[in-house]
C-alpha atoms as a PDB file:
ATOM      1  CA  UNK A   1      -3.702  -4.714  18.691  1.00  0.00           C
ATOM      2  CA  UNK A   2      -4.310  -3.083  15.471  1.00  0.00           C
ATOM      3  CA  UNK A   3      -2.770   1.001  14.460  1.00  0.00           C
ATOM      4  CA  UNK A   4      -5.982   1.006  12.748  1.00  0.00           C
ATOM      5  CA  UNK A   5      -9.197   0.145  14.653  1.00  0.00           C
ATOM      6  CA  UNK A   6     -11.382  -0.357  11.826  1.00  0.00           C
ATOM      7  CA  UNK A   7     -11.903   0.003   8.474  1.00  0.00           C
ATOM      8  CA  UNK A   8     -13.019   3.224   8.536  1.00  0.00           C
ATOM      9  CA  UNK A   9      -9.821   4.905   9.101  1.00  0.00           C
ATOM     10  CA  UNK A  10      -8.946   3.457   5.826  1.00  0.00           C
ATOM     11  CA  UNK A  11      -8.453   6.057   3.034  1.00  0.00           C
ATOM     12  CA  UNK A  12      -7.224   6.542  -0.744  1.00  0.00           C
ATOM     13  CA  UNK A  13      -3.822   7.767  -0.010  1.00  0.00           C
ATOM     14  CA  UNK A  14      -3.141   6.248   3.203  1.00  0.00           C
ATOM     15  CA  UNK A  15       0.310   5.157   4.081  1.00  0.00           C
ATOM     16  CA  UNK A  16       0.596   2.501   6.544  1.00  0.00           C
ATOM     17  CA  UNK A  17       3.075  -0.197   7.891  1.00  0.00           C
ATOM     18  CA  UNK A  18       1.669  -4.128   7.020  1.00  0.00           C
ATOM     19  CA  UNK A  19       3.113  -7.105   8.349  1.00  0.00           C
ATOM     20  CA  UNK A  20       2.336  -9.402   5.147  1.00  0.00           C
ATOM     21  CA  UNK A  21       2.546 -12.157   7.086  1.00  0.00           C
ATOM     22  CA  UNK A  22      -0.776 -11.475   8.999  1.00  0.00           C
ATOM     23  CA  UNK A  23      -1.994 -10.354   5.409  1.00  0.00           C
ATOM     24  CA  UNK A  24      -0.853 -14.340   3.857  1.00  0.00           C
ATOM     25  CA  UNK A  25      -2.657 -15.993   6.641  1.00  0.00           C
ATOM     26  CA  UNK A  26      -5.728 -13.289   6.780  1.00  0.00           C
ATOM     27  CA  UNK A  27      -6.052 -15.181   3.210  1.00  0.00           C
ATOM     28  CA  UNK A  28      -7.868 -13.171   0.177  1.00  0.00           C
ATOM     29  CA  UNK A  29      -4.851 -11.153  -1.018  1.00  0.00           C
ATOM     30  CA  UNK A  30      -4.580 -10.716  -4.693  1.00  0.00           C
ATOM     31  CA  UNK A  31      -1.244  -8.940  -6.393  1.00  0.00           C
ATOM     32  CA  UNK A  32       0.001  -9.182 -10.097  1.00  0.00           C
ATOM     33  CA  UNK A  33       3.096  -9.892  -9.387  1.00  0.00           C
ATOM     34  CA  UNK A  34       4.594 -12.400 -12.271  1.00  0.00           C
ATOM     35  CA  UNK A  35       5.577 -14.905  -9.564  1.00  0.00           C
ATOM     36  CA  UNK A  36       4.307 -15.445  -6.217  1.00  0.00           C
ATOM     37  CA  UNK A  37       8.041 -15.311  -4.393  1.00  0.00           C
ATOM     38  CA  UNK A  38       8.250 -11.907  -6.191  1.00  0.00           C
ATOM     39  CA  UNK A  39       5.619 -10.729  -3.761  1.00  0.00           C
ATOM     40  CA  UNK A  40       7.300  -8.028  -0.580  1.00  0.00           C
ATOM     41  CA  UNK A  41       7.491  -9.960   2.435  1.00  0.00           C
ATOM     42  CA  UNK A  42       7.602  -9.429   5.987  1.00  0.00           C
ATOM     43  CA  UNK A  43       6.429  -5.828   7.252  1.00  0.00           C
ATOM     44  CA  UNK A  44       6.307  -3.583   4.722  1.00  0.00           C
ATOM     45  CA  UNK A  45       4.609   0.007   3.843  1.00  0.00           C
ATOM     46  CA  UNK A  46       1.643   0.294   1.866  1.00  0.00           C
ATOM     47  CA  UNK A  47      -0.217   3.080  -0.182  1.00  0.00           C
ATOM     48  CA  UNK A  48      -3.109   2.625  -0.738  1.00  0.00           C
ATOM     49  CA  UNK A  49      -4.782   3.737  -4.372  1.00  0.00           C
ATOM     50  CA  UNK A  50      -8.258   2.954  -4.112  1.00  0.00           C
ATOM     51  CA  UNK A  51     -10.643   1.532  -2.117  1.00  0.00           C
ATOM     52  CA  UNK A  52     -14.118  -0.843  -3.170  1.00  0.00           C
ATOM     53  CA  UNK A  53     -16.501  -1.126  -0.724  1.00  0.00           C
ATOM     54  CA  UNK A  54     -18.771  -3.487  -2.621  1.00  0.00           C
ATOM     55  CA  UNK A  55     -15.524  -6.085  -2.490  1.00  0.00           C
ATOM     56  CA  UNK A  56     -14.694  -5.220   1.084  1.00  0.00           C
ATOM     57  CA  UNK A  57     -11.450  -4.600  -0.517  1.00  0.00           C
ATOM     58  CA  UNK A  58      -8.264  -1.804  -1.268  1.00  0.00           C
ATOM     59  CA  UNK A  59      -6.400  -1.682  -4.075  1.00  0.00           C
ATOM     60  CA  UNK A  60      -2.759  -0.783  -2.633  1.00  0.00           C
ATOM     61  CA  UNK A  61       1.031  -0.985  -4.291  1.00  0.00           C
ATOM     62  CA  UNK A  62       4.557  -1.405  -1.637  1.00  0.00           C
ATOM     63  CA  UNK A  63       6.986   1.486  -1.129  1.00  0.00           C
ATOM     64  CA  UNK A  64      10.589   0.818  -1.435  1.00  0.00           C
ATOM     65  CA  UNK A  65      13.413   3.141  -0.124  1.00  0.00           C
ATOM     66  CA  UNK A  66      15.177   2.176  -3.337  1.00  0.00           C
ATOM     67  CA  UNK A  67      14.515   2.641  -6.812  1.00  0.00           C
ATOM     68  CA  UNK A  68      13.117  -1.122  -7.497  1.00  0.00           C
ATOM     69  CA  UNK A  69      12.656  -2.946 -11.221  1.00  0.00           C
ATOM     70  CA  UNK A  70       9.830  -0.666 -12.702  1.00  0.00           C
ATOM     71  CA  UNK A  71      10.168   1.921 -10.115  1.00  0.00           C
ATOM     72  CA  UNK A  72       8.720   5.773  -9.974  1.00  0.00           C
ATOM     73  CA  UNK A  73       9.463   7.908  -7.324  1.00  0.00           C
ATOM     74  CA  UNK A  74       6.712   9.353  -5.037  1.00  0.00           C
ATOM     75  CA  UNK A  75       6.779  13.193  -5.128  1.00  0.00           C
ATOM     76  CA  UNK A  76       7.620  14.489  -2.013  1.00  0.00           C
ATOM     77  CA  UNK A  77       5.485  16.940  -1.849  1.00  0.00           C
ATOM     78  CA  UNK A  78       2.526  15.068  -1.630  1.00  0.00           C
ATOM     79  CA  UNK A  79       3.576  13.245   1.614  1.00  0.00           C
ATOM     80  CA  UNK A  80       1.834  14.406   4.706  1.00  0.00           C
ATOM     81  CA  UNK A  81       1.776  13.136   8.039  1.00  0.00           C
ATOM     82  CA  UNK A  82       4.211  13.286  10.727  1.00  0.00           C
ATOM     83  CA  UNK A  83       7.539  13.208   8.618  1.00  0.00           C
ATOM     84  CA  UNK A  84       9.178  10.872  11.415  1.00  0.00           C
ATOM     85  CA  UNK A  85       6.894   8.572  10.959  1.00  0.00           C
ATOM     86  CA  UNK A  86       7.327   8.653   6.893  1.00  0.00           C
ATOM     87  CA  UNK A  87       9.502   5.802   5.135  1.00  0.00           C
ATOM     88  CA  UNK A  88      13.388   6.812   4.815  1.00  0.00           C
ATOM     89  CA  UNK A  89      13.192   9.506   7.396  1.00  0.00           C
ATOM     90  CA  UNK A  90      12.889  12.149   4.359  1.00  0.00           C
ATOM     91  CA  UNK A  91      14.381   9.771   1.513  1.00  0.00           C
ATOM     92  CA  UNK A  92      13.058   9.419  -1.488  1.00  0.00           C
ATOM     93  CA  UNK A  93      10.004   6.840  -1.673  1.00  0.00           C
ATOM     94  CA  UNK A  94       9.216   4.824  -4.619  1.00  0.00           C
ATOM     95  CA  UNK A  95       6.637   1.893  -5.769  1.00  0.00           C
ATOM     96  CA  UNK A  96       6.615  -0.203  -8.411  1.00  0.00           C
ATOM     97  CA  UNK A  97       4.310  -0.226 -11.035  1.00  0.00           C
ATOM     98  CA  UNK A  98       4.682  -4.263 -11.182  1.00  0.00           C
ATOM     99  CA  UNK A  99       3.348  -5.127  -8.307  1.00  0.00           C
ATOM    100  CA  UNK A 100      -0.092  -4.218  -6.704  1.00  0.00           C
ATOM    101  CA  UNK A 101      -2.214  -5.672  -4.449  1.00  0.00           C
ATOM    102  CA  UNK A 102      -6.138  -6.178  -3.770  1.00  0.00           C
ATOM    103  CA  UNK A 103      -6.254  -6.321   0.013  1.00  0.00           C
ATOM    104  CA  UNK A 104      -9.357  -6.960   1.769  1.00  0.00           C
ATOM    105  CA  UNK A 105      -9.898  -4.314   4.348  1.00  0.00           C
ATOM    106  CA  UNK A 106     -10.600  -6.278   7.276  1.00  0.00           C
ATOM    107  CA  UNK A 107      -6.898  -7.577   6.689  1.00  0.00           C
ATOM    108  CA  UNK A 108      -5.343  -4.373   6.409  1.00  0.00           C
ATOM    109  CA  UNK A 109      -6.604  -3.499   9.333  1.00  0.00           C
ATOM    110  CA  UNK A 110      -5.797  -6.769  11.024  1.00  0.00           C
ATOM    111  CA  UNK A 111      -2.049  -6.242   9.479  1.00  0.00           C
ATOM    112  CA  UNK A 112      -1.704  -3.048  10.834  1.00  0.00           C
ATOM    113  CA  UNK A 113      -0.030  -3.556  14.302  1.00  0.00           C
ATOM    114  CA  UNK A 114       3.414  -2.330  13.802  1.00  0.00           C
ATOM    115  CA  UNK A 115       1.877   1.026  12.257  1.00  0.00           C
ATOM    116  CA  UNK A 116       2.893   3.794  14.724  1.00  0.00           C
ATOM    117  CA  UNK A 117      -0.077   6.123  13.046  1.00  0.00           C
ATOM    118  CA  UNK A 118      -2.238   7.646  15.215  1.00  0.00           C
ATOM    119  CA  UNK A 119      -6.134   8.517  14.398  1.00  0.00           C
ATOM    120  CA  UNK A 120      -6.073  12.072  12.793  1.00  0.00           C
ATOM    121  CA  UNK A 121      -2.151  11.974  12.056  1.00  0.00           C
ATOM    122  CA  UNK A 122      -1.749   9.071   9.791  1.00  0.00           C
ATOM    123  CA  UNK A 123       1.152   9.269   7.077  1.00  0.00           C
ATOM    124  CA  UNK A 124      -0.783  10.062   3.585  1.00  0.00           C
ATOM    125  CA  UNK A 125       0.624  10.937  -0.029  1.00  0.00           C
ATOM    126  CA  UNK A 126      -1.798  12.627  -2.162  1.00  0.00           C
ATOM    127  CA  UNK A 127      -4.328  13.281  -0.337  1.00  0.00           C
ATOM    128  CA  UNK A 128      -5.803  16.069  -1.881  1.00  0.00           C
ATOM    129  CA  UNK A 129      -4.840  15.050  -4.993  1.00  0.00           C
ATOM    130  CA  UNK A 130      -6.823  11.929  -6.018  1.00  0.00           C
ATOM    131  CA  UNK A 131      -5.718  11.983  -9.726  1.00  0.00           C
ATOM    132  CA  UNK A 132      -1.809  11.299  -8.709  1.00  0.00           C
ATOM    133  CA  UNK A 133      -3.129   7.942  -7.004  1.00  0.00           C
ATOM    134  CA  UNK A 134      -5.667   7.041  -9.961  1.00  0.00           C
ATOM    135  CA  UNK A 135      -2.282   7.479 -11.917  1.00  0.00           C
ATOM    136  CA  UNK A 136      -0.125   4.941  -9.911  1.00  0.00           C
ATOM    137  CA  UNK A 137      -3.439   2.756 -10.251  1.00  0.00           C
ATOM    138  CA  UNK A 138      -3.355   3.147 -13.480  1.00  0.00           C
ATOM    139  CA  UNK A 139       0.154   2.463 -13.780  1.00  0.00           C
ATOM    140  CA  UNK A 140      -0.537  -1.613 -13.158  1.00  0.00           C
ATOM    141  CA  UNK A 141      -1.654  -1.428 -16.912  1.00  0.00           C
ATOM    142  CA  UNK A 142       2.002  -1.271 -17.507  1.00  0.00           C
ATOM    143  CA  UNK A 143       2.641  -4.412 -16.612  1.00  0.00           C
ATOM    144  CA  UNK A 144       2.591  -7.432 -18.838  1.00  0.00           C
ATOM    145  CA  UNK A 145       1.124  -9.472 -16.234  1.00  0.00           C
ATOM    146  CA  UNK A 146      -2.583  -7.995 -15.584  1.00  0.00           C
ATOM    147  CA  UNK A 147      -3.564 -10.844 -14.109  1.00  0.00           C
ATOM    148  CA  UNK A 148      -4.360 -11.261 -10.063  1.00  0.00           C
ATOM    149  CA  UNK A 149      -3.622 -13.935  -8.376  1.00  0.00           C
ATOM    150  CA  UNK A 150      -3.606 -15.105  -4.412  1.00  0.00           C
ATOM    151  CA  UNK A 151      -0.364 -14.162  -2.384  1.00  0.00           C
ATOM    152  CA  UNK A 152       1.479 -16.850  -1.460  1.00  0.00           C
END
């Protein structure tokens, strides 16, 4: 069964634990990635930047406990949540401004089994600061592949 029961406990900032498996077969996935085997596999956390409800979809990048080719580092002050439930136990966090992903909702929430968030204590990062996630949104213009293409 799903951490998230629907899509409306999706929000812009939330952190959440994917199996990208379930997101491959959900099918619809989009990430600019320049080569499909480039893309994080197996269960992975997310942020998620923005969300477009026209599309039915969320605009989302991978964290990394490591510093990863065209890393930043998340600012640590901007996590909330329970901090046991954060990635790296209170290590840094980072994401890489080369790969981010157009996820349609219904899959996130279908990918979000393993997620140990609970409704009203969900990890987050930035929550209350929407311009730090419109900047790691932003950040995608930084790569020389701007073009989307279906997860493999």
């Amino acid at each position: 069964m799903p951490s998230l029961s629907d899509i409306s406990e999706i929000f812009e900032g939330l952190v959440v634990h994917l199996d990208t498996g379930v997101l491959r077969q959900h099918g619809g996935c989009l990430s600019n990635v320049s080569t499909p085997e480039r893309a994080v596999q197996g269960p992975h956390y997310f942020l998620v930047l923005e969300i477009d409800h026209t599309s039915g979809s969320a605009l989302a990048v991978p964290l990394f406990s490591n510093k990863t080719a065209g890393g930043e580092k998340l600012d640590d002050g901007q996590k909330s949540g329970p901090p046991n439930n954060w990635i790296g136990h209170g290590q840094a966090s980072w994401f890489s401004k080369f790969q981010h992903w157009k996820i349609p909702l219904a899959a996130l929430v279908a990918a979000s089994a393993d997620d140990d968030g609970m409704p009203g204590n969900r990890r987050g990062y930035a929550t209350t600061a929407p311009a730090l996630l419109a900047d790691i949104a932003a950040s995608r213009a930084q790569n020389s592949n701007q073009t989307f293409r279906p997860v493999a």
